[in-house]
C-alpha atoms as a PDB file:
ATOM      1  CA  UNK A   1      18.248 -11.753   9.863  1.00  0.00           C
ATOM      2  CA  UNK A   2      17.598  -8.675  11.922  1.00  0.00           C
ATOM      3  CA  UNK A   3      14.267 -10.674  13.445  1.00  0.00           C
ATOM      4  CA  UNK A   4      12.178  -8.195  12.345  1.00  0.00           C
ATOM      5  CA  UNK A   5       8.409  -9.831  11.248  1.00  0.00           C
ATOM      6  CA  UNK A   6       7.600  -9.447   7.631  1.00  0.00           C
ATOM      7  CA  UNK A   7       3.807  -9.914   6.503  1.00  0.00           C
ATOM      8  CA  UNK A   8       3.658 -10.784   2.403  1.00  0.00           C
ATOM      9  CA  UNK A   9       0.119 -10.825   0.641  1.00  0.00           C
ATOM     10  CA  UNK A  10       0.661 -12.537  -2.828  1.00  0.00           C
ATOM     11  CA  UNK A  11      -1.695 -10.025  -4.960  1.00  0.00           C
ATOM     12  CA  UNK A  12      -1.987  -7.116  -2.212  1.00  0.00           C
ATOM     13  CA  UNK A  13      -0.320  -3.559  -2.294  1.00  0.00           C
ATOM     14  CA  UNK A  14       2.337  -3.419   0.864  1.00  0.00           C
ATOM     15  CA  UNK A  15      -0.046   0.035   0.917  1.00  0.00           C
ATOM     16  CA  UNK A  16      -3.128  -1.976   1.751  1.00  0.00           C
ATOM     17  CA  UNK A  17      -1.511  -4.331   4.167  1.00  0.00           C
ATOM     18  CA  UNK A  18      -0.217  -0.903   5.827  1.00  0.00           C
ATOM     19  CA  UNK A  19      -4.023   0.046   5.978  1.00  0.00           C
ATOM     20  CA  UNK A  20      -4.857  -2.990   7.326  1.00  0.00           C
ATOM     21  CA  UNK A  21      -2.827  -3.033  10.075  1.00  0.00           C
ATOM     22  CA  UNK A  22      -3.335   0.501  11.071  1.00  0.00           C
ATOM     23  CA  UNK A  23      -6.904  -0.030  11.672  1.00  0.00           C
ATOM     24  CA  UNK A  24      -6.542  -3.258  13.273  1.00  0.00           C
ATOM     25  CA  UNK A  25      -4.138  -1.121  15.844  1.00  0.00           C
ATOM     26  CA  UNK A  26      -6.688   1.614  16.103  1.00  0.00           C
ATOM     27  CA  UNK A  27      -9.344  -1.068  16.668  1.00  0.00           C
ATOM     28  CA  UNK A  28      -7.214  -1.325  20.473  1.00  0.00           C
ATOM     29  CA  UNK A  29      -6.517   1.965  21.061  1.00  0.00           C
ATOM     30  CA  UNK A  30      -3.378   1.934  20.054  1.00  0.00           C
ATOM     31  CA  UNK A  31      -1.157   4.946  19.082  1.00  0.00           C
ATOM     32  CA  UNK A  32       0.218   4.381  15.565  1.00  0.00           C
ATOM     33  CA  UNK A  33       3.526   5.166  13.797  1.00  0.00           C
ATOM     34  CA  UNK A  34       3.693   5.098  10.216  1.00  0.00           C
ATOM     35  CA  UNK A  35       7.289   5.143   8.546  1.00  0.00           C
ATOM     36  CA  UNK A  36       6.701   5.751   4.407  1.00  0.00           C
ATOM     37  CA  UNK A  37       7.103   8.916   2.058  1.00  0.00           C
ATOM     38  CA  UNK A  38       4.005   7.549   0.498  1.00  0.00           C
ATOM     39  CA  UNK A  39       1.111  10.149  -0.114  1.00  0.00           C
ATOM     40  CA  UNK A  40      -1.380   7.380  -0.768  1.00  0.00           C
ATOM     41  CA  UNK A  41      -0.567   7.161   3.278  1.00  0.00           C
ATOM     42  CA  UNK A  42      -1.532  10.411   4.422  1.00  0.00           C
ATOM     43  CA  UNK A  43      -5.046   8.747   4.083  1.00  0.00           C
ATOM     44  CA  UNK A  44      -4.574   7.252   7.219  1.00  0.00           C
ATOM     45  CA  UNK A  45      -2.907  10.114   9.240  1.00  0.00           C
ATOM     46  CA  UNK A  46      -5.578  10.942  11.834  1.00  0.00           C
ATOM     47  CA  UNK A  47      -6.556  10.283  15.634  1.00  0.00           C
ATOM     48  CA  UNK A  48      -4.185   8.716  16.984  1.00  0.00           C
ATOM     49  CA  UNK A  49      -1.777   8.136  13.840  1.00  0.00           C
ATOM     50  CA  UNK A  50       1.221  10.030  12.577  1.00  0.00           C
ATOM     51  CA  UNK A  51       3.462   9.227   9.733  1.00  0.00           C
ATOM     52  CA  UNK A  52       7.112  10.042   9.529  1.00  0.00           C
ATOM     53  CA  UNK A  53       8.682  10.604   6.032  1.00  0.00           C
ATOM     54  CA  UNK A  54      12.299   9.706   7.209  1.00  0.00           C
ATOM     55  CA  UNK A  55      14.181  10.711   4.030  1.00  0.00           C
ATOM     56  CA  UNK A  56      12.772  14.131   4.714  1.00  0.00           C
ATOM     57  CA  UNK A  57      12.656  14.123   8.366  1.00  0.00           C
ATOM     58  CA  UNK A  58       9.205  14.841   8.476  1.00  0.00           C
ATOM     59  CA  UNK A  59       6.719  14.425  10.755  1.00  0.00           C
ATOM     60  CA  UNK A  60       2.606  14.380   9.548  1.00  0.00           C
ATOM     61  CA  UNK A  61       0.009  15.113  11.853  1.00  0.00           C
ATOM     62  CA  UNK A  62      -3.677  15.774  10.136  1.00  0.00           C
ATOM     63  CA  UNK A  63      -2.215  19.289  10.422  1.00  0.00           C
ATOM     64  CA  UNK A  64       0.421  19.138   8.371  1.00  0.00           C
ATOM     65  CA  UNK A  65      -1.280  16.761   6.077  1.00  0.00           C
ATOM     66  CA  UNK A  66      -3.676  19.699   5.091  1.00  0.00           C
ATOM     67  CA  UNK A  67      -0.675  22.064   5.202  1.00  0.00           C
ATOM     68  CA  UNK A  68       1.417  20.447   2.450  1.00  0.00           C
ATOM     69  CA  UNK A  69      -1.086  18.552   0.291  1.00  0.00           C
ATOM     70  CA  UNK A  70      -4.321  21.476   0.878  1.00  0.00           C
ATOM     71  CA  UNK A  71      -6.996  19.347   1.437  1.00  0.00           C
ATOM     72  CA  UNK A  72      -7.147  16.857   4.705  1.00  0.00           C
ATOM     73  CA  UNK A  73      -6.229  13.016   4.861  1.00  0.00           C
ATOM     74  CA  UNK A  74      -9.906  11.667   4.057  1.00  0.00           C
ATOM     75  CA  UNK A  75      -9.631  13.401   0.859  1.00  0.00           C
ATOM     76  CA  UNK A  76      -6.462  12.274  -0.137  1.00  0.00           C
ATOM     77  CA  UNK A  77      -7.724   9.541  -2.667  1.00  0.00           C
ATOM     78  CA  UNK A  78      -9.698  11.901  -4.211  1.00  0.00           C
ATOM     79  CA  UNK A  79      -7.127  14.753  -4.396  1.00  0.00           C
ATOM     80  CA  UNK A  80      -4.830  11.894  -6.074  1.00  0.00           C
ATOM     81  CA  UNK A  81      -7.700  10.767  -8.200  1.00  0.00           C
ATOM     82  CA  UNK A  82      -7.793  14.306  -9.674  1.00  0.00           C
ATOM     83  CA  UNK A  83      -4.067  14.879 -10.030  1.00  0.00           C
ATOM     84  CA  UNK A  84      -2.807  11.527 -10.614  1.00  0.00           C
ATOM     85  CA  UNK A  85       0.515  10.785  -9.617  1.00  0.00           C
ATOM     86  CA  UNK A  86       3.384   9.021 -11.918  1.00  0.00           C
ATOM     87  CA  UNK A  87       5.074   7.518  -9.810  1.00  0.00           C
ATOM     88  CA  UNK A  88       2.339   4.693  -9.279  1.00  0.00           C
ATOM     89  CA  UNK A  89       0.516   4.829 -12.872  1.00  0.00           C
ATOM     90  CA  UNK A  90      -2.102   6.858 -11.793  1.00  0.00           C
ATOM     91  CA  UNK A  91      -3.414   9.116 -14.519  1.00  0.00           C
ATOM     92  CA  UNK A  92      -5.496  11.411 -12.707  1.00  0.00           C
ATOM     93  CA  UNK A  93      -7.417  14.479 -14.820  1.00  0.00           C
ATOM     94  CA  UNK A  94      -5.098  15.960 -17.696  1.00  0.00           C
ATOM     95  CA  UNK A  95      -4.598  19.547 -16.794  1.00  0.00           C
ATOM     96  CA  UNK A  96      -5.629  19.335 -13.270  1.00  0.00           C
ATOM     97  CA  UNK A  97      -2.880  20.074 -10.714  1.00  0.00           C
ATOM     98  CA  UNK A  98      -2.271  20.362  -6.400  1.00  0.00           C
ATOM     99  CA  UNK A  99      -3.838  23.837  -6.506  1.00  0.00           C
ATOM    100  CA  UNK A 100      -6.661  23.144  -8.763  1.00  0.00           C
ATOM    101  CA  UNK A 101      -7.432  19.632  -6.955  1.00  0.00           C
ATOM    102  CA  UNK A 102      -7.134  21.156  -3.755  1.00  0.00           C
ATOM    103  CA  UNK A 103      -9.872  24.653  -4.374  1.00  0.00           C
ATOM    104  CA  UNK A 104     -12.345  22.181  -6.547  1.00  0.00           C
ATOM    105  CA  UNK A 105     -12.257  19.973  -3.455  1.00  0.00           C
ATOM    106  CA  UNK A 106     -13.113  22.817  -1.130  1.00  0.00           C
ATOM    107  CA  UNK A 107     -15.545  23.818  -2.751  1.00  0.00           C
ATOM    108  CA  UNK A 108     -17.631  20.600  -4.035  1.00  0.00           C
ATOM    109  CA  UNK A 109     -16.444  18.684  -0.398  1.00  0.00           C
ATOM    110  CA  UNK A 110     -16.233  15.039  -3.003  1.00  0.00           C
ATOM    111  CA  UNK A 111     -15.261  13.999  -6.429  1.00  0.00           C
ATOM    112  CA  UNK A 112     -18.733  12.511  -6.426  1.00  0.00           C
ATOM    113  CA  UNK A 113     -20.017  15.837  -5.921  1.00  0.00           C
ATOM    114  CA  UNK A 114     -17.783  17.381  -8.355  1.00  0.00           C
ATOM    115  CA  UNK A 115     -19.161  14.298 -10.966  1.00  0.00           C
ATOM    116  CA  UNK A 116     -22.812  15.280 -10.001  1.00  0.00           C
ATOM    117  CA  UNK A 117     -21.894  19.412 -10.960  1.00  0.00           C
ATOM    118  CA  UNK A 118     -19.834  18.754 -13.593  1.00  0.00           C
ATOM    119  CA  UNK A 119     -18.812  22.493 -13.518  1.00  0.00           C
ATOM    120  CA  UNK A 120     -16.592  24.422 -15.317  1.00  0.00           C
ATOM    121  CA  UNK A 121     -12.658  23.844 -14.340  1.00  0.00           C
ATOM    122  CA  UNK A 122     -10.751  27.049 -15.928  1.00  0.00           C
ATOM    123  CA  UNK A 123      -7.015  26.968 -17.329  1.00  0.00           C
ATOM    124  CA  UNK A 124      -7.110  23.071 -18.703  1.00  0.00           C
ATOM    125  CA  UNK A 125      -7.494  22.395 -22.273  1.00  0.00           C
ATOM    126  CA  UNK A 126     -11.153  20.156 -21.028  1.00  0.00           C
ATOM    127  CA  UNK A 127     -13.278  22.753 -19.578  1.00  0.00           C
ATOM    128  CA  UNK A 128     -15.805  20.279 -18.053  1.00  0.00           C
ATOM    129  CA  UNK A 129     -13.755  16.921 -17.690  1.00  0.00           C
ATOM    130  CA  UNK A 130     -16.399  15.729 -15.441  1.00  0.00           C
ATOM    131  CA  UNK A 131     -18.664  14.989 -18.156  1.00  0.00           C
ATOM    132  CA  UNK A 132     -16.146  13.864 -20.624  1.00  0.00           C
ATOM    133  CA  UNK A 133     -16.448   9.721 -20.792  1.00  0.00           C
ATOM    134  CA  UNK A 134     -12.471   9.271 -21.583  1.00  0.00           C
ATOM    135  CA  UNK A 135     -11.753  11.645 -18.149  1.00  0.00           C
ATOM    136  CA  UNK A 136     -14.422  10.016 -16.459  1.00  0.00           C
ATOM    137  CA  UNK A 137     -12.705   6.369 -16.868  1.00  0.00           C
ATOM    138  CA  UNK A 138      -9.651   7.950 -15.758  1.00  0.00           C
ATOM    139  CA  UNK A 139     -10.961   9.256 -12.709  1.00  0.00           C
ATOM    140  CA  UNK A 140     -12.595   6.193 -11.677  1.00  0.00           C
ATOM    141  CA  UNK A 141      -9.419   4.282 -12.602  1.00  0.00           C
ATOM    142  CA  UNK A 142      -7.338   6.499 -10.750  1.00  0.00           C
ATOM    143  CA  UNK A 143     -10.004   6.451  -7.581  1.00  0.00           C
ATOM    144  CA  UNK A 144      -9.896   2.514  -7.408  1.00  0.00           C
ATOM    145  CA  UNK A 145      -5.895   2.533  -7.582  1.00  0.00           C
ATOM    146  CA  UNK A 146      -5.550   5.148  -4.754  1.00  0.00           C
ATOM    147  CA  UNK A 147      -8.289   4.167  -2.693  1.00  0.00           C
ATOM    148  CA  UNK A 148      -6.637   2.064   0.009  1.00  0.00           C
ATOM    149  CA  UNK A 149      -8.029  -0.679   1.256  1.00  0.00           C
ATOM    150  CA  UNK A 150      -8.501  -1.682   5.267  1.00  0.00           C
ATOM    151  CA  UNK A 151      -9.674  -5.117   5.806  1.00  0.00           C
ATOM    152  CA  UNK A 152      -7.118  -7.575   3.862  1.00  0.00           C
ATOM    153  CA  UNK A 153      -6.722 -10.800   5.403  1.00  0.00           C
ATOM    154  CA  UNK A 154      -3.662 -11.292   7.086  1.00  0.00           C
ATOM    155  CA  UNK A 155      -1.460 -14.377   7.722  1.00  0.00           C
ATOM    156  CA  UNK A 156      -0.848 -12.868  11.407  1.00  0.00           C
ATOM    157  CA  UNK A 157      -2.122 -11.252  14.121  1.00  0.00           C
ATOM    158  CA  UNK A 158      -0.971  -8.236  15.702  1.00  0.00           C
ATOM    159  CA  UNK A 159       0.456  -9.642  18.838  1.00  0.00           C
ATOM    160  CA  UNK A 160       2.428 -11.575  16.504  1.00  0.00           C
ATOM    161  CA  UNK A 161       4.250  -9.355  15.253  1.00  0.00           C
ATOM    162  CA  UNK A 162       7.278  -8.730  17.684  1.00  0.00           C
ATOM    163  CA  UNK A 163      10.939  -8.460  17.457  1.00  0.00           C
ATOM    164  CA  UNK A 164      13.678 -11.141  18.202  1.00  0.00           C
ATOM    165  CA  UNK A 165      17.174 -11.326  18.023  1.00  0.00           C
ATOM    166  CA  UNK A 166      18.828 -10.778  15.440  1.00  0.00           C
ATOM    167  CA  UNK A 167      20.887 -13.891  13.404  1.00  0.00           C
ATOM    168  CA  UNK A 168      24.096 -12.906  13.587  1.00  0.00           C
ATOM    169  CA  UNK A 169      25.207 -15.588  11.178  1.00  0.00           C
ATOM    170  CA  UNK A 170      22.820 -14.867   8.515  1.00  0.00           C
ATOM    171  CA  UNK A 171      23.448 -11.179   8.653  1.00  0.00           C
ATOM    172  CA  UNK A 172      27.316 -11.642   8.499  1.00  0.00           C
ATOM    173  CA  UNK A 173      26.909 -13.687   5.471  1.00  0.00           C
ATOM    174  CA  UNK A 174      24.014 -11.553   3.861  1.00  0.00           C
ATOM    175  CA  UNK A 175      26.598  -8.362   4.483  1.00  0.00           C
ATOM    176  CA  UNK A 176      29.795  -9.610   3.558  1.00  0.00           C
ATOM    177  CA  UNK A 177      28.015 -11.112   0.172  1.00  0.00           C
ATOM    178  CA  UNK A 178      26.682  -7.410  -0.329  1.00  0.00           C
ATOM    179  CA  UNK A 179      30.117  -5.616   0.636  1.00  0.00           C
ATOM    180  CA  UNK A 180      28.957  -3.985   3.473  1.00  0.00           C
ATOM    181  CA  UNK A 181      32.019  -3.314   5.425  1.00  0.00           C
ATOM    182  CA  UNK A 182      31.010  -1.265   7.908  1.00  0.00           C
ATOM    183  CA  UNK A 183      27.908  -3.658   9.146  1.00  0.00           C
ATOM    184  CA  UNK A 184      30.196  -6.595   8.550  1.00  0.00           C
ATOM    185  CA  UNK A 185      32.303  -5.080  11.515  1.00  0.00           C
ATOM    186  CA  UNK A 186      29.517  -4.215  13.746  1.00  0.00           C
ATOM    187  CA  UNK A 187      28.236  -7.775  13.438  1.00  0.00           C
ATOM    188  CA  UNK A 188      31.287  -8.852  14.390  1.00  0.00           C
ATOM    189  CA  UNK A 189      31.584  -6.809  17.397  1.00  0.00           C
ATOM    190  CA  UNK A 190      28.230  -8.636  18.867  1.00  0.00           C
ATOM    191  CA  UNK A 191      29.141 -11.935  18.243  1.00  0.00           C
ATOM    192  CA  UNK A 192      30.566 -14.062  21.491  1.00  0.00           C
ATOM    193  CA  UNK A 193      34.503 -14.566  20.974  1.00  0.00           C
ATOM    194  CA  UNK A 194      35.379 -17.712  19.624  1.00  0.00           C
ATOM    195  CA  UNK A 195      36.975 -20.082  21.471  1.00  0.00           C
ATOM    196  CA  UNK A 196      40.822 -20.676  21.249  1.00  0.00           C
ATOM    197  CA  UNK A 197      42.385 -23.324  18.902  1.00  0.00           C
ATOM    198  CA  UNK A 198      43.095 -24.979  22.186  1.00  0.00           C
ATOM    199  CA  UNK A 199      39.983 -25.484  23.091  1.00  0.00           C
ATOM    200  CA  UNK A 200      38.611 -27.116  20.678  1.00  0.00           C
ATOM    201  CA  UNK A 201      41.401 -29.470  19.984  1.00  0.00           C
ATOM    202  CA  UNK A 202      41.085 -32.445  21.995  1.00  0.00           C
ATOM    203  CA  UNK A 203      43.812 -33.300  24.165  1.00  0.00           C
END
């Protein structure tokens, strides 16, 4: 109603469609906005792309990537593949938390390095989860579900995607049917006046 292009992918993360289109935009040079509170999309913050957590009015940069997370955006899905996060059903390392994920990061640069050293992680209850099978399937699962992925096939192109006018007919019915008063009045006020009874009786 408000024209705004929508892209669906039966079977694809809105994430991974995000990714897509980022580095499709990239690919031209283009400078990048993202709009999400996502962390899976810090990932993508870099050279010429920002994100912008709205709720929080908050601005990433790689900068402040590194500043609130501790480790930059390329390591993001292993960071999350070491913490997990609950809010998308990733388990992550039992025990393992921002600070922990964050100095075992720094110092093994990878989580395949950290596989490869399997060393000695202090203050959880599995002292070497990196050699533990049952932590090793969760950190591969976890990996694979925070790893996002760049190169989905889209139903359209970039210069496609572009904003028309809005339906003011379908978004007057769409917000009176969901009680939206206040949009129902705005609406209003940009649709042409009606014509007069007179008007459009015939003579």
């Amino acid at each position: 109603g408000m024209g705004w292009p929508v892209i669906t992918v039966p079977g694809v993360e809105a994430d991974d469609v995000i990714a897509t289109l980022v580095e499709s935009a990239r690919a031209r040079d283009w400078e990048v906005v993202i709009y999400s509170a996502d962390k899976d999309i810090m990932q993508m913050v870099g050279d010429g792309v920002s994100m912008i957590d709205a709720l929080h009015q908050k601005t990433y940069t790689r900068e402040e990537v590194i500043k609130k997370m501790g480790v930059p955006p390329e390591k993001i899905p292993d960071f999350l593949a070491l913490v997990g996060d609950t809010s998308d059903n990733v388990p992550g390392i039992r025990g393992v938390g921002d600070k922990t994920a964050a100095a075992l990061l720094d110092k093994y640069g990878t989580l395949a390095n950290l596989i490869k050293e399997n060393p000695v992680v202090p203050r959880i209850q599995i002292k070497q989860p990196f050699g533990d099978p049952e932590q090793l399937e969760r950190i591969q699962i976890s990996r694979q579900l925070v790893e996002l992925r760049r190169n989905v096939p889209l139903p359209l192109e970039l210069d496609q995607l572009v904003a028309t006018d809005w339906d003011l007919g379908v978004l007057l019915q769409l917000f009176t049917e969901l009680e939206f008063q206040i949009l129902v009045e705005k609406v209003k006020m940009r649709m042409p006046p009606s014509r007069s009874i007179q008007e459009r009786t015939p003579s």
